[in-house]
N, C-alpha and C. Protein backbone atom coordinates (compact mmCIF):
# COMPACT_ATOMS: atom_id res chain seq x y z
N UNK A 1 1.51 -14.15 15.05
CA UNK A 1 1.65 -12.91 14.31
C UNK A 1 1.29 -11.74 15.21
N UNK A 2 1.78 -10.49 15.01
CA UNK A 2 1.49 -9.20 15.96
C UNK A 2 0.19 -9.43 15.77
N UNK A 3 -0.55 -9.24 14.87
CA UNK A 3 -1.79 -8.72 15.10
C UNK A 3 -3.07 -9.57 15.86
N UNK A 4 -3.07 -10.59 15.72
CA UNK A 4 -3.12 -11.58 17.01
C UNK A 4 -2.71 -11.30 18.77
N UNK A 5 -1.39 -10.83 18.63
CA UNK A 5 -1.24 -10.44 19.62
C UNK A 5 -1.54 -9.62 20.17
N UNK A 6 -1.86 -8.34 19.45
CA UNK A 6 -2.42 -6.72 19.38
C UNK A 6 -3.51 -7.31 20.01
N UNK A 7 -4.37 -7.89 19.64
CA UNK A 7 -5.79 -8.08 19.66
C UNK A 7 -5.93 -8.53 20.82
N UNK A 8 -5.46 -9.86 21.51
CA UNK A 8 -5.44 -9.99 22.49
C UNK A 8 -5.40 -9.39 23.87
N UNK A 9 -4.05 -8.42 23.78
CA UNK A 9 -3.59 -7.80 24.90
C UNK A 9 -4.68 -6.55 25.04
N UNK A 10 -5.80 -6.66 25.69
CA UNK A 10 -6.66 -6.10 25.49
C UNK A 10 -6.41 -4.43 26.56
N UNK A 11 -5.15 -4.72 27.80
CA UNK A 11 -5.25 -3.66 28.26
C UNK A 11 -4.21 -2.33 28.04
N UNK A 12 -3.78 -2.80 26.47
CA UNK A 12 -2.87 -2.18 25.57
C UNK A 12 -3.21 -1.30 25.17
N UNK A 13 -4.41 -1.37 24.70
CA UNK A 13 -4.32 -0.62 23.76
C UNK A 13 -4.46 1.04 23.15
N UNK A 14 -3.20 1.89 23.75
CA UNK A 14 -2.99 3.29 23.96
C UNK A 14 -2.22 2.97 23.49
N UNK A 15 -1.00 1.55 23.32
CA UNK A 15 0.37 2.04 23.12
C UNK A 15 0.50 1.99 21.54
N UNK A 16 1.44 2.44 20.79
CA UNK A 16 1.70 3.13 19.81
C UNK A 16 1.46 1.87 18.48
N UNK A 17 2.04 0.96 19.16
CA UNK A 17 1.80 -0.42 18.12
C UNK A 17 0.61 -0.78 17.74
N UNK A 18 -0.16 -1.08 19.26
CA UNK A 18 -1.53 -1.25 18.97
C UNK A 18 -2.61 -0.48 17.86
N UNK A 19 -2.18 0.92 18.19
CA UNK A 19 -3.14 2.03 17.24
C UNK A 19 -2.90 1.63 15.88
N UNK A 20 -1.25 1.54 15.55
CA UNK A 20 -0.83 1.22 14.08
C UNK A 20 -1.33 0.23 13.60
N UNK A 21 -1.29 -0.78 13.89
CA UNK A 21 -2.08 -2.58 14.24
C UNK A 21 -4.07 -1.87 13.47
N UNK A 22 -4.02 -1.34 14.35
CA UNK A 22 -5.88 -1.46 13.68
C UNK A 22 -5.72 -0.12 12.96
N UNK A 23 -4.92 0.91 12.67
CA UNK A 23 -4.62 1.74 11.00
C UNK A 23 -4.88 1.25 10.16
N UNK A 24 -3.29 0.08 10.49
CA UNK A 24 -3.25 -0.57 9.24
C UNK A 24 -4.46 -1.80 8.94
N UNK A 25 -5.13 -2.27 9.94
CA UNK A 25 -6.46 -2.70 9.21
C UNK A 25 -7.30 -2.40 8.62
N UNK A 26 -7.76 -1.41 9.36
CA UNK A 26 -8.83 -0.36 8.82
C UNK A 26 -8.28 0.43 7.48
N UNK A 27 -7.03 0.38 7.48
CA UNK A 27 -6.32 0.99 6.26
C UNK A 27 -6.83 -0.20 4.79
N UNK A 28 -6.38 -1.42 5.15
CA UNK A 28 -6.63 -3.00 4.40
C UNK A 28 -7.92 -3.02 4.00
N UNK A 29 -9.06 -2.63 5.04
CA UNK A 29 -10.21 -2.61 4.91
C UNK A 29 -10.98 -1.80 3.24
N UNK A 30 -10.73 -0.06 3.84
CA UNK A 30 -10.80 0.93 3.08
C UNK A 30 -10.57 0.83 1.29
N UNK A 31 -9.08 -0.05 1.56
CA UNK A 31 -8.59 0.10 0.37
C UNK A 31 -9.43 -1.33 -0.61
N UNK A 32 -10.07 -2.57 -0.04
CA UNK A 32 -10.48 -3.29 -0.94
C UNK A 32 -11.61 -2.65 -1.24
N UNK A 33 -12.34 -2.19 -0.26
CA UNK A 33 -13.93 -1.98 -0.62
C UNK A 33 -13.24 -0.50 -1.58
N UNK A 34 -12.95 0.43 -1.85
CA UNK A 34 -12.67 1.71 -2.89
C UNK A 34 -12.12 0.80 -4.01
N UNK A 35 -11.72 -0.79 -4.01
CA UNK A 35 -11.72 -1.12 -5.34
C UNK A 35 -12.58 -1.76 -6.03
N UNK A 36 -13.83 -1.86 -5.00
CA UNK A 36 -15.21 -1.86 -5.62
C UNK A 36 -15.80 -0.53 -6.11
N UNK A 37 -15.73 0.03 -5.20
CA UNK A 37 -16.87 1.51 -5.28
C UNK A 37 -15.21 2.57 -5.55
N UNK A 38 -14.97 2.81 -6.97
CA UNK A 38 -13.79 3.85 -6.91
C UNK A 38 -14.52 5.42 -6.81
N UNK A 39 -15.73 5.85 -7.00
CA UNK A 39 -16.49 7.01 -6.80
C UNK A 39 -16.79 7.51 -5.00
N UNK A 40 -16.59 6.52 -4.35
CA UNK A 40 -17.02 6.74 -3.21
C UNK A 40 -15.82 8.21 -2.15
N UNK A 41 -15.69 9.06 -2.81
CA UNK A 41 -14.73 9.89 -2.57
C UNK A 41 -14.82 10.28 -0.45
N UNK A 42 -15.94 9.68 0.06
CA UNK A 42 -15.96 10.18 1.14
C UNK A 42 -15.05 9.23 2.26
N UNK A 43 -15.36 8.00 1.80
CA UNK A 43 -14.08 6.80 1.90
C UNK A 43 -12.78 7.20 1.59
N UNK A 44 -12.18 7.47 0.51
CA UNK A 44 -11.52 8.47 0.19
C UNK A 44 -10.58 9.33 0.65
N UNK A 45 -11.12 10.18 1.17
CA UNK A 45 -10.62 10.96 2.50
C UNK A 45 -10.74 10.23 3.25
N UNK A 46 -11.39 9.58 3.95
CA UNK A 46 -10.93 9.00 5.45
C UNK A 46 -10.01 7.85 5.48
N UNK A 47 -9.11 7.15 4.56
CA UNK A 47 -8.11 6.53 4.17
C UNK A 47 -7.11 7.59 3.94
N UNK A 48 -7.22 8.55 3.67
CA UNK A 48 -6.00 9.56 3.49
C UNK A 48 -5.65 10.38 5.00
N UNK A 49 -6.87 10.45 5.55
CA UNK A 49 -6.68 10.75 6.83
C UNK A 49 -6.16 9.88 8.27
N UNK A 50 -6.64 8.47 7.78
CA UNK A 50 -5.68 7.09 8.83
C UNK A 50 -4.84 7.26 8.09
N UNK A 51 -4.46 7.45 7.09
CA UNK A 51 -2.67 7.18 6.22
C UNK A 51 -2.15 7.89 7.19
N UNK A 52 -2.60 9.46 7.41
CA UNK A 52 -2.14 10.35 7.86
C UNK A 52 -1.43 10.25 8.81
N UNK A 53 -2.68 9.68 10.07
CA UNK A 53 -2.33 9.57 11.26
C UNK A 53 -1.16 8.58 11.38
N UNK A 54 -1.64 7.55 10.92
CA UNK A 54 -0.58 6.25 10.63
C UNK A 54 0.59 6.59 10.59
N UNK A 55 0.76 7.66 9.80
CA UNK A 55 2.54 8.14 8.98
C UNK A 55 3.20 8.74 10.34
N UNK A 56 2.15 9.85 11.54
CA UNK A 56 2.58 10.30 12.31
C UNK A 56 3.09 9.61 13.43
N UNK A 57 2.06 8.42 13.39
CA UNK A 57 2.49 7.62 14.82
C UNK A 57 3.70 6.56 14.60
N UNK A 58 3.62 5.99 13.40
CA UNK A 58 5.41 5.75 12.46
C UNK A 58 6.13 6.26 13.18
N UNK A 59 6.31 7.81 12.47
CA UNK A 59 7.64 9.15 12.54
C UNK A 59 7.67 8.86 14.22
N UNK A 60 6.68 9.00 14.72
CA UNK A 60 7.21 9.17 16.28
C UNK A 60 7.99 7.82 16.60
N UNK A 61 7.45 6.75 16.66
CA UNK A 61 7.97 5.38 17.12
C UNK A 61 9.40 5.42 16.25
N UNK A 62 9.72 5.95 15.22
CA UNK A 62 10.89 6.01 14.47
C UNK A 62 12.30 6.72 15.20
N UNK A 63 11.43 7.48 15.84
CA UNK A 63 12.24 8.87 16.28
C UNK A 63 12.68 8.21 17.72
N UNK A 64 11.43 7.84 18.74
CA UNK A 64 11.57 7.02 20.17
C UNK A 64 12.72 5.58 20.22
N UNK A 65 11.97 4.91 19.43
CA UNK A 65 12.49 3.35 19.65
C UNK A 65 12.79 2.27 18.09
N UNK A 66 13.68 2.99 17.91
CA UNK A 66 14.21 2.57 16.02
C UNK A 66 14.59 1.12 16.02
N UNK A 67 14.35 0.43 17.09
CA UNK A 67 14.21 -1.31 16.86
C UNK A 67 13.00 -1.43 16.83
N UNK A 68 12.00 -1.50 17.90
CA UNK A 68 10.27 -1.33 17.55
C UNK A 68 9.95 -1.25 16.46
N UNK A 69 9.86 -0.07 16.01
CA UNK A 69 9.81 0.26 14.74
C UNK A 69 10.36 -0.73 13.79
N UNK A 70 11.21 -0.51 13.19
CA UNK A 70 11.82 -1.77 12.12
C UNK A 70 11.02 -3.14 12.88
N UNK A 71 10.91 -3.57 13.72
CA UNK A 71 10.10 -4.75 13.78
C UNK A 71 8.54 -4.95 13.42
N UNK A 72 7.98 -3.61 13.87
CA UNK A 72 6.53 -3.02 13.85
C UNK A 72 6.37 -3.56 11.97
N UNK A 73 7.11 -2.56 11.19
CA UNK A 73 7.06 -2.62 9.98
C UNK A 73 7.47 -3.86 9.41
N UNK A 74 8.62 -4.28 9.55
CA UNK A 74 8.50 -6.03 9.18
C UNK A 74 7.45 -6.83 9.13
N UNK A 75 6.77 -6.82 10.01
CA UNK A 75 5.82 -7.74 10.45
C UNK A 75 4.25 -7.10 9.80
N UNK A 76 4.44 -5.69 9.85
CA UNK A 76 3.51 -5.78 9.20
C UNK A 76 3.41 -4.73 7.52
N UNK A 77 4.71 -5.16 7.03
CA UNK A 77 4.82 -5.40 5.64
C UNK A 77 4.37 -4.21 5.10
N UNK A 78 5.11 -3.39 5.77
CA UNK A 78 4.82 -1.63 5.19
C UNK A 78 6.14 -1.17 4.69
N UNK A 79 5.86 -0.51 3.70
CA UNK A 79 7.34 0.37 3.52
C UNK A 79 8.07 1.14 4.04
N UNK A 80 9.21 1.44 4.55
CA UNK A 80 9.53 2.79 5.01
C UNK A 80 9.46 3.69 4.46
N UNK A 81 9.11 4.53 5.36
CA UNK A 81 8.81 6.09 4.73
C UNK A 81 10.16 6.90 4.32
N UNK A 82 10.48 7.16 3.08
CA UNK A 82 11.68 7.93 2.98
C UNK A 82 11.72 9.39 3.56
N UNK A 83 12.63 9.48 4.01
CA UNK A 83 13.12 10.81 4.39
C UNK A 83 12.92 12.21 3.53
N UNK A 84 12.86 13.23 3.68
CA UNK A 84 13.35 14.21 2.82
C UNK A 84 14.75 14.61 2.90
């Protein structure tokens, strides 16, 4: 699985996959523990703020390398972001 692999390739990790790879963990993370603690609003924001980043480093890899991408997201079972 990528993220296995992410993890491994330890002298990676700048490139665009990798960052998305531990987003979206830390994203996985965020979101079980706020369905323990739903008051914890400071958690909160900082899941809205990796969304953030997340969405940006997407749009770019979308824009660069539109096979990457569609594979990036396959694998790791995100939606595409619709367009406006």
């Amino acid at each position: 699985m990528i993220l296995k692999e992410q993890e491994e390739n330890k002298e990676n990790r700048g490139s665009v996959e990798f960052q998305v790879v531990s987003f979206t963990n830390k994203i996985r993370r965020l979101t079980s523990h706020l369905e323990l603690h739903k008051k914890d609003y400071l958690s909160q924001r900082g899941l809205r703020k990796i969304l953030g980043k997340r969405q940006r480093l997407l749009a770019y890899l979308s824009k660069k390398n539109r096979v990457r991408y569609k594979e990036l997201i396959g694998q790791l079972d995100i939606r595409e972001r619709k367009t406006r």
